[in-house]
C-alpha atoms as a PDB file:
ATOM      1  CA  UNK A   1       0.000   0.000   0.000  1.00  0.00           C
ATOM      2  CA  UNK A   2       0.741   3.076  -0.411  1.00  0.00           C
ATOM      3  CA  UNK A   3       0.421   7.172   0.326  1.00  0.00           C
ATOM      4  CA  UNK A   4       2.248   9.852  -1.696  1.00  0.00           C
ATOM      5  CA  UNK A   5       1.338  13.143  -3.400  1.00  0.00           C
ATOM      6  CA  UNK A   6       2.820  14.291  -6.909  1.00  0.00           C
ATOM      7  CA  UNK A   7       1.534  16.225  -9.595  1.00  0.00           C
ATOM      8  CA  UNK A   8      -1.762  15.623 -12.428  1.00  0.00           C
ATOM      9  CA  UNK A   9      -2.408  17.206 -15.616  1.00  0.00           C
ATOM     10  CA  UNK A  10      -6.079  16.664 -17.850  1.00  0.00           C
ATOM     11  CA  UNK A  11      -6.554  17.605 -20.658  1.00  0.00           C
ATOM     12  CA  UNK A  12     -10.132  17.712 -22.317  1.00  0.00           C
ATOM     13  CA  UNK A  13     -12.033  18.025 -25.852  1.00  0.00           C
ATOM     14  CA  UNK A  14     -15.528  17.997 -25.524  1.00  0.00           C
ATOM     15  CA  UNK A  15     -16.657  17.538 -29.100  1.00  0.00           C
ATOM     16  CA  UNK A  16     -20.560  16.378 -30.185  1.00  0.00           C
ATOM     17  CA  UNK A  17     -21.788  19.342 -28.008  1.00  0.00           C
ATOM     18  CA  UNK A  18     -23.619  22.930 -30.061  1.00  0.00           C
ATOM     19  CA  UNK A  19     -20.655  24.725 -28.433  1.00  0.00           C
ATOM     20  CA  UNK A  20     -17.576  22.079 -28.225  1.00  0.00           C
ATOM     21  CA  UNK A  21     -14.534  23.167 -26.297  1.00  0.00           C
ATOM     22  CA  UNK A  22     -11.264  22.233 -24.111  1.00  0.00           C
ATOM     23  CA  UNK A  23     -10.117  22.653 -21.124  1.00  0.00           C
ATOM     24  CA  UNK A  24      -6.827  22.061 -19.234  1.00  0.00           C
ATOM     25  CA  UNK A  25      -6.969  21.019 -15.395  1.00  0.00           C
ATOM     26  CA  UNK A  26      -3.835  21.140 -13.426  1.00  0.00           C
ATOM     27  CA  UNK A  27      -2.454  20.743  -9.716  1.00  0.00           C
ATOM     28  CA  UNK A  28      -1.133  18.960  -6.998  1.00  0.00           C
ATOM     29  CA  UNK A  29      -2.833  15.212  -6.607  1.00  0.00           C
ATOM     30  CA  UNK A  30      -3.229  13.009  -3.851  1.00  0.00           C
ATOM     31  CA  UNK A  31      -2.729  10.065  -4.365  1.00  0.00           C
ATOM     32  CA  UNK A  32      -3.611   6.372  -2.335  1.00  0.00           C
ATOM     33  CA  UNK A  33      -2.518   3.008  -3.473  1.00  0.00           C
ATOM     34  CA  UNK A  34      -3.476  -1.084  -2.362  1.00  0.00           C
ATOM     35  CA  UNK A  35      -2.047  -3.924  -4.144  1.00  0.00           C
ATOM     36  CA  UNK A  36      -2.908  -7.215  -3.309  1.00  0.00           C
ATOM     37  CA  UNK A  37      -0.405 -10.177  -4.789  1.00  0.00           C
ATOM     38  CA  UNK A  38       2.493 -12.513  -4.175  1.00  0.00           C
ATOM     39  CA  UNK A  39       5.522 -13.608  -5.482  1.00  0.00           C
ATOM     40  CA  UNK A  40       5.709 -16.098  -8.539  1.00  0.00           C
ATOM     41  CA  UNK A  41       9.234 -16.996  -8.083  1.00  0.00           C
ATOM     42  CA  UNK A  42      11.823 -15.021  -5.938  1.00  0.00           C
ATOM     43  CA  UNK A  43      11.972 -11.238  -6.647  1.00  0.00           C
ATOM     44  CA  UNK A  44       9.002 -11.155  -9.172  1.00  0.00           C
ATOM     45  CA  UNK A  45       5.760 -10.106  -7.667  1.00  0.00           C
ATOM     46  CA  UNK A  46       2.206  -9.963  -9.866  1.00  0.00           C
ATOM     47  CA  UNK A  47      -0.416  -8.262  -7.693  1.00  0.00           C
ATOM     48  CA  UNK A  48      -3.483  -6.607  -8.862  1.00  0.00           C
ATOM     49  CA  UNK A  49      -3.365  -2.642  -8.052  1.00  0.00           C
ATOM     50  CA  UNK A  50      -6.580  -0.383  -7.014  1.00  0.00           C
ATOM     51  CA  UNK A  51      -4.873   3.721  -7.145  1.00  0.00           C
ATOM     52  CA  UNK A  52      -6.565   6.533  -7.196  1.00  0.00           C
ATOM     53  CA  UNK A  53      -5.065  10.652  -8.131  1.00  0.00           C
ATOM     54  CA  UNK A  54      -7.371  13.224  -6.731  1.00  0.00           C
ATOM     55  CA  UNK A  55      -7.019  16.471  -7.456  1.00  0.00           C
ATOM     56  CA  UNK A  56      -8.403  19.560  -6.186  1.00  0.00           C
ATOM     57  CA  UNK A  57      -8.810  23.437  -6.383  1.00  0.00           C
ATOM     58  CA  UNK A  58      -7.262  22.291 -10.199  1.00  0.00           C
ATOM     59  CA  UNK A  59      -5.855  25.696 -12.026  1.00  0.00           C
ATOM     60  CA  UNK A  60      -7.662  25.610 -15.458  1.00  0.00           C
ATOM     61  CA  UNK A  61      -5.911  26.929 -19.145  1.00  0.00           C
ATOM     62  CA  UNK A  62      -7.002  26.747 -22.396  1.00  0.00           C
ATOM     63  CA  UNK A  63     -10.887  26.814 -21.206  1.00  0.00           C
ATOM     64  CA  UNK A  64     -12.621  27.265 -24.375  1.00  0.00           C
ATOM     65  CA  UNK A  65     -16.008  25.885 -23.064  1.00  0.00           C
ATOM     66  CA  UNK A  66     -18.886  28.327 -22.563  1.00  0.00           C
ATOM     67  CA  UNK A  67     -19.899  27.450 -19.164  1.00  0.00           C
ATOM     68  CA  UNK A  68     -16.663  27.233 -17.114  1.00  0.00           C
ATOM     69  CA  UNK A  69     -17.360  25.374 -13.563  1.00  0.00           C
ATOM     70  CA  UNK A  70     -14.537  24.155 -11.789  1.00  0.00           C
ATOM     71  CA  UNK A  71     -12.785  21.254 -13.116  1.00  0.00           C
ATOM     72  CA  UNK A  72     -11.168  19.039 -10.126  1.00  0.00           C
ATOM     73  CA  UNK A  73     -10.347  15.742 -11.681  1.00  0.00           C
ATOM     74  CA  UNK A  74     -10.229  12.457 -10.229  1.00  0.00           C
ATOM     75  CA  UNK A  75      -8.596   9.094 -11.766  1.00  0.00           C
ATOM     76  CA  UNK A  76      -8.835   5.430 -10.723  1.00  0.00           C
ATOM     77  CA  UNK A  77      -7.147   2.742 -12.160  1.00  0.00           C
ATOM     78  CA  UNK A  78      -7.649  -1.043 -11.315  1.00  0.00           C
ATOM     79  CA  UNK A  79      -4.858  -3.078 -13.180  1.00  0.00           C
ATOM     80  CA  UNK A  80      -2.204  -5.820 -13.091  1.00  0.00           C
ATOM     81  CA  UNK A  81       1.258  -4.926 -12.214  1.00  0.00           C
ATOM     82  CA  UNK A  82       4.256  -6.625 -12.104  1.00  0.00           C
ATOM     83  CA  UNK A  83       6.953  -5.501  -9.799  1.00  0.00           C
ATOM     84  CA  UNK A  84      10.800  -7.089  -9.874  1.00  0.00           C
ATOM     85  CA  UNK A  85      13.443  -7.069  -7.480  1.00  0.00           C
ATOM     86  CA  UNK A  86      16.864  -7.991  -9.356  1.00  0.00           C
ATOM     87  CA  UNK A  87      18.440  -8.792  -5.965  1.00  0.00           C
ATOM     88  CA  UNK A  88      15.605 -10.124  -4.042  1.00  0.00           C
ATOM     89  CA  UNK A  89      17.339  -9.935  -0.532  1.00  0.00           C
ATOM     90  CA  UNK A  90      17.883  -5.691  -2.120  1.00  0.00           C
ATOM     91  CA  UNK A  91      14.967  -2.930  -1.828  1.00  0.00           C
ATOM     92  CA  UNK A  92      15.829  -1.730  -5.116  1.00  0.00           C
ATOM     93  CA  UNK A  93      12.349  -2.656  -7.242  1.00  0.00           C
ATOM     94  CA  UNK A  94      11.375  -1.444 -10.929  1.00  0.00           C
ATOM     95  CA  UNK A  95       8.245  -2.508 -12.634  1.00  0.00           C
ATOM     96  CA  UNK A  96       4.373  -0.587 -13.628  1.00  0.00           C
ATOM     97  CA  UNK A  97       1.207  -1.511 -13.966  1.00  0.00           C
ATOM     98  CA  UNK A  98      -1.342  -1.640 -17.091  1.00  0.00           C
ATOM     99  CA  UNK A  99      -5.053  -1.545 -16.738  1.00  0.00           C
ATOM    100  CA  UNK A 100      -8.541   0.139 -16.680  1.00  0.00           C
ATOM    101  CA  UNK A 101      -9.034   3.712 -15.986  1.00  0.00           C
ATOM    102  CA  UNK A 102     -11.630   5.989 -14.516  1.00  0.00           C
ATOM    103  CA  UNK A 103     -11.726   9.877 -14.509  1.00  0.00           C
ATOM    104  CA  UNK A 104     -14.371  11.105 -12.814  1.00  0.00           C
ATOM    105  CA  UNK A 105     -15.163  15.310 -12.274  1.00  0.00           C
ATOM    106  CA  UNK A 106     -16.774  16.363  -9.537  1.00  0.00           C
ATOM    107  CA  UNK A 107     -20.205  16.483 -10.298  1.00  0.00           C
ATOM    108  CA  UNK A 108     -21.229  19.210  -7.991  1.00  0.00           C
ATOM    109  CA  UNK A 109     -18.521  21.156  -9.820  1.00  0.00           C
ATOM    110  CA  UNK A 110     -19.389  20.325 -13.073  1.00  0.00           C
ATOM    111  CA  UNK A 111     -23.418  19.797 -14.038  1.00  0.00           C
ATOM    112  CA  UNK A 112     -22.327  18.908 -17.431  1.00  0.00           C
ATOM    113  CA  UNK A 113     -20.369  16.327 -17.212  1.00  0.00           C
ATOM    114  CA  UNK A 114     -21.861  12.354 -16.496  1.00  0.00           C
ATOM    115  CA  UNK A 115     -21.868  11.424 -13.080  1.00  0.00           C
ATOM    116  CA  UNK A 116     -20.981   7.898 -14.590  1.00  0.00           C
ATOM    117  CA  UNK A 117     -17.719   9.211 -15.242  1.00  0.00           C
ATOM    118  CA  UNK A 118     -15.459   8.177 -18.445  1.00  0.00           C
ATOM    119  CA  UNK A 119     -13.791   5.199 -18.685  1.00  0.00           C
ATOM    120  CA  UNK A 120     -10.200   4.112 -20.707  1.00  0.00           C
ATOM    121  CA  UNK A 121      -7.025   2.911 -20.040  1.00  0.00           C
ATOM    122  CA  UNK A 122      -4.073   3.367 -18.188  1.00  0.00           C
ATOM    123  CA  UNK A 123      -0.196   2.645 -18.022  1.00  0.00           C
ATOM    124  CA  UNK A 124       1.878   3.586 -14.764  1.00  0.00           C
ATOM    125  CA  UNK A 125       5.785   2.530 -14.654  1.00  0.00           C
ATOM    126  CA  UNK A 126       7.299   2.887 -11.541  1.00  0.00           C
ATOM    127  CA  UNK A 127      10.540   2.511  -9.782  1.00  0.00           C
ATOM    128  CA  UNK A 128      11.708   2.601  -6.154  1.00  0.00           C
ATOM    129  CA  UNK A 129      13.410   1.025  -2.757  1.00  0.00           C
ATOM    130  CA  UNK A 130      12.285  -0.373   0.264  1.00  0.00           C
ATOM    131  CA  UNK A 131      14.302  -1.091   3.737  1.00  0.00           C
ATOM    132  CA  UNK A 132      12.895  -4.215   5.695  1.00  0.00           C
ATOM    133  CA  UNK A 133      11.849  -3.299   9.082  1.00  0.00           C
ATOM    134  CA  UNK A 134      11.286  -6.765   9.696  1.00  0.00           C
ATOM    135  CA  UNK A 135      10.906  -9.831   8.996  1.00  0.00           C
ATOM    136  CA  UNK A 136       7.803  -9.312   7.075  1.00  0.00           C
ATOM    137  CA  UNK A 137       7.751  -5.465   6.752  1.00  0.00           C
ATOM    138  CA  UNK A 138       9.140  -2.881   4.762  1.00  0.00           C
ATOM    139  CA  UNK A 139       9.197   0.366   4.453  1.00  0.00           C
ATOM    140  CA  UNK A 140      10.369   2.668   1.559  1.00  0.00           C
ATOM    141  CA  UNK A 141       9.201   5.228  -1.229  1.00  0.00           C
ATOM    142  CA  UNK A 142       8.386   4.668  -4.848  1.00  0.00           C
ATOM    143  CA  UNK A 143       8.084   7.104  -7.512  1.00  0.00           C
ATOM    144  CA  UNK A 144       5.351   6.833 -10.504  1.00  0.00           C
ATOM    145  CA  UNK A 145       4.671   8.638 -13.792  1.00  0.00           C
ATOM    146  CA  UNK A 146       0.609   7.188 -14.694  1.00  0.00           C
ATOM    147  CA  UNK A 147      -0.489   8.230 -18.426  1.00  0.00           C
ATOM    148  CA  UNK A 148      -4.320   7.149 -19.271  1.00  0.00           C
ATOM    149  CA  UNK A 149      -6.522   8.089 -21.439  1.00  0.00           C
ATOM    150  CA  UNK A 150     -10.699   8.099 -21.242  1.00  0.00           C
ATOM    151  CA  UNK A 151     -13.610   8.759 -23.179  1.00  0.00           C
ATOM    152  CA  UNK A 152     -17.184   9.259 -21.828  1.00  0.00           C
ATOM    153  CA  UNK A 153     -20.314  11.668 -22.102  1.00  0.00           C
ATOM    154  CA  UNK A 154     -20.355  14.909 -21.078  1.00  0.00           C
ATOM    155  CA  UNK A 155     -24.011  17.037 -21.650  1.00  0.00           C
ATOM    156  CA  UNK A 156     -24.871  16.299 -25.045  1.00  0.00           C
ATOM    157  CA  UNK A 157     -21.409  15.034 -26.969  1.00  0.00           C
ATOM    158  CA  UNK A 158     -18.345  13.642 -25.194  1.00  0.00           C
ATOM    159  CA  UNK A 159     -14.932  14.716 -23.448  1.00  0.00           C
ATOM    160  CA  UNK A 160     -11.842  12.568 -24.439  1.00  0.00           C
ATOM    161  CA  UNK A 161      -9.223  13.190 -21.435  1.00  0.00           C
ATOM    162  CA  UNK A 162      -5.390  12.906 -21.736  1.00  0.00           C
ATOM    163  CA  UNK A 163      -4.393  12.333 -18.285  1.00  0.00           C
ATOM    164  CA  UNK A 164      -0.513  12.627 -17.044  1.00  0.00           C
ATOM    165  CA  UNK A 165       0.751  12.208 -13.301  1.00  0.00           C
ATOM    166  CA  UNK A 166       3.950  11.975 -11.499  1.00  0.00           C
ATOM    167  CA  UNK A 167       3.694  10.582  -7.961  1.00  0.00           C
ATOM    168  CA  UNK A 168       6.158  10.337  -4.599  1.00  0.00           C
ATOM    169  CA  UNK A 169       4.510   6.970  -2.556  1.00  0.00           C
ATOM    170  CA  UNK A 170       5.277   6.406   0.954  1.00  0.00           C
ATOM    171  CA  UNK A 171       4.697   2.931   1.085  1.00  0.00           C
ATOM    172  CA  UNK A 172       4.602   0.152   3.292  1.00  0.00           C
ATOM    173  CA  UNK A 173       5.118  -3.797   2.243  1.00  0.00           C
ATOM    174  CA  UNK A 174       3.325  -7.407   4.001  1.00  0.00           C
ATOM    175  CA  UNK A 175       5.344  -9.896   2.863  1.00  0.00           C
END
């Protein structure tokens, strides 16, 4: 699991709509990680991950809609990652997931867009160290760039969201 904060750009194109338009959402993100997994043979770990990047009080650019609520995105991805240790009895670990993604605005923010959210797909590489606090613990940080991208309604057309994070995780490990 872990806890971290980082950074999270969206970018939107609403298209479909009578007045289509963009908008660029930027800020700092929270973000909150569980994987759940083992190890498949020593140092190589497949787990399934559940993250979500929050962001909020988002600074907006390039906001060509009409109506301009506030944009504060969210994103969710549930995936399967892979995570390697080249020296298993080492904290150095390298490895990313690949999976679903959903970005979700805040609909009290945003009447227009679907309270369903959009849904896509997302890739998140990450690399980082742990020190063993004992015999089944450990404790480090990992750092994480996530690019998805999602597609959904929003009033009557749809946004198509470019979404790119960079993340500092506290985490902790149950091995």
């Amino acid at each position: 699991m872990g806890l971290g904060f980082g950074y999270m750009a969206d970018s939107a194109k609403i298209e479909g709509v009578s007045n289509p338009g963009a908008v660029d959402a930027t800020g700092g993100a929270f973000t909150l990680e569980v994987d759940v997994g083992g190890a498949v043979s020593p140092g190589i770990i497949l787990a399934g991950s559940y993250t979500i990047h929050s962001v909020g009080d988002a600074k907006l650019r390039n906001d060509t809609r009409l109506d301009r609520p506030a944009r504060d995105p969210a994103l969710t991805m549930l995936a399967a990652m892979v995570d390697v240790y080249p020296n298993p009895r080492a904290g150095f670990h390298v490895g990313g997931s690949l999976g679903l993604a959903s970005l979700r605005v805040h609909a009290e923010e945003d009447r227009l867009a679907s309270s369903g959210g959009q849904t896509g797909w997302g890739v998140a590489p990450h690399v980082g160290y742990e020190w063993w606090v004992s015999s089944y613990w450990g404790l480090g940080a990992l750092a994480r760039l996530v690019y998805a991208r999602t597609r959904g309604d929003y009033a009557n057309g749809t946004a198509s969201d470019g979404i790119v994070a960079g993340t500092l995780l506290f985490t902790a490990t149950y091995n």
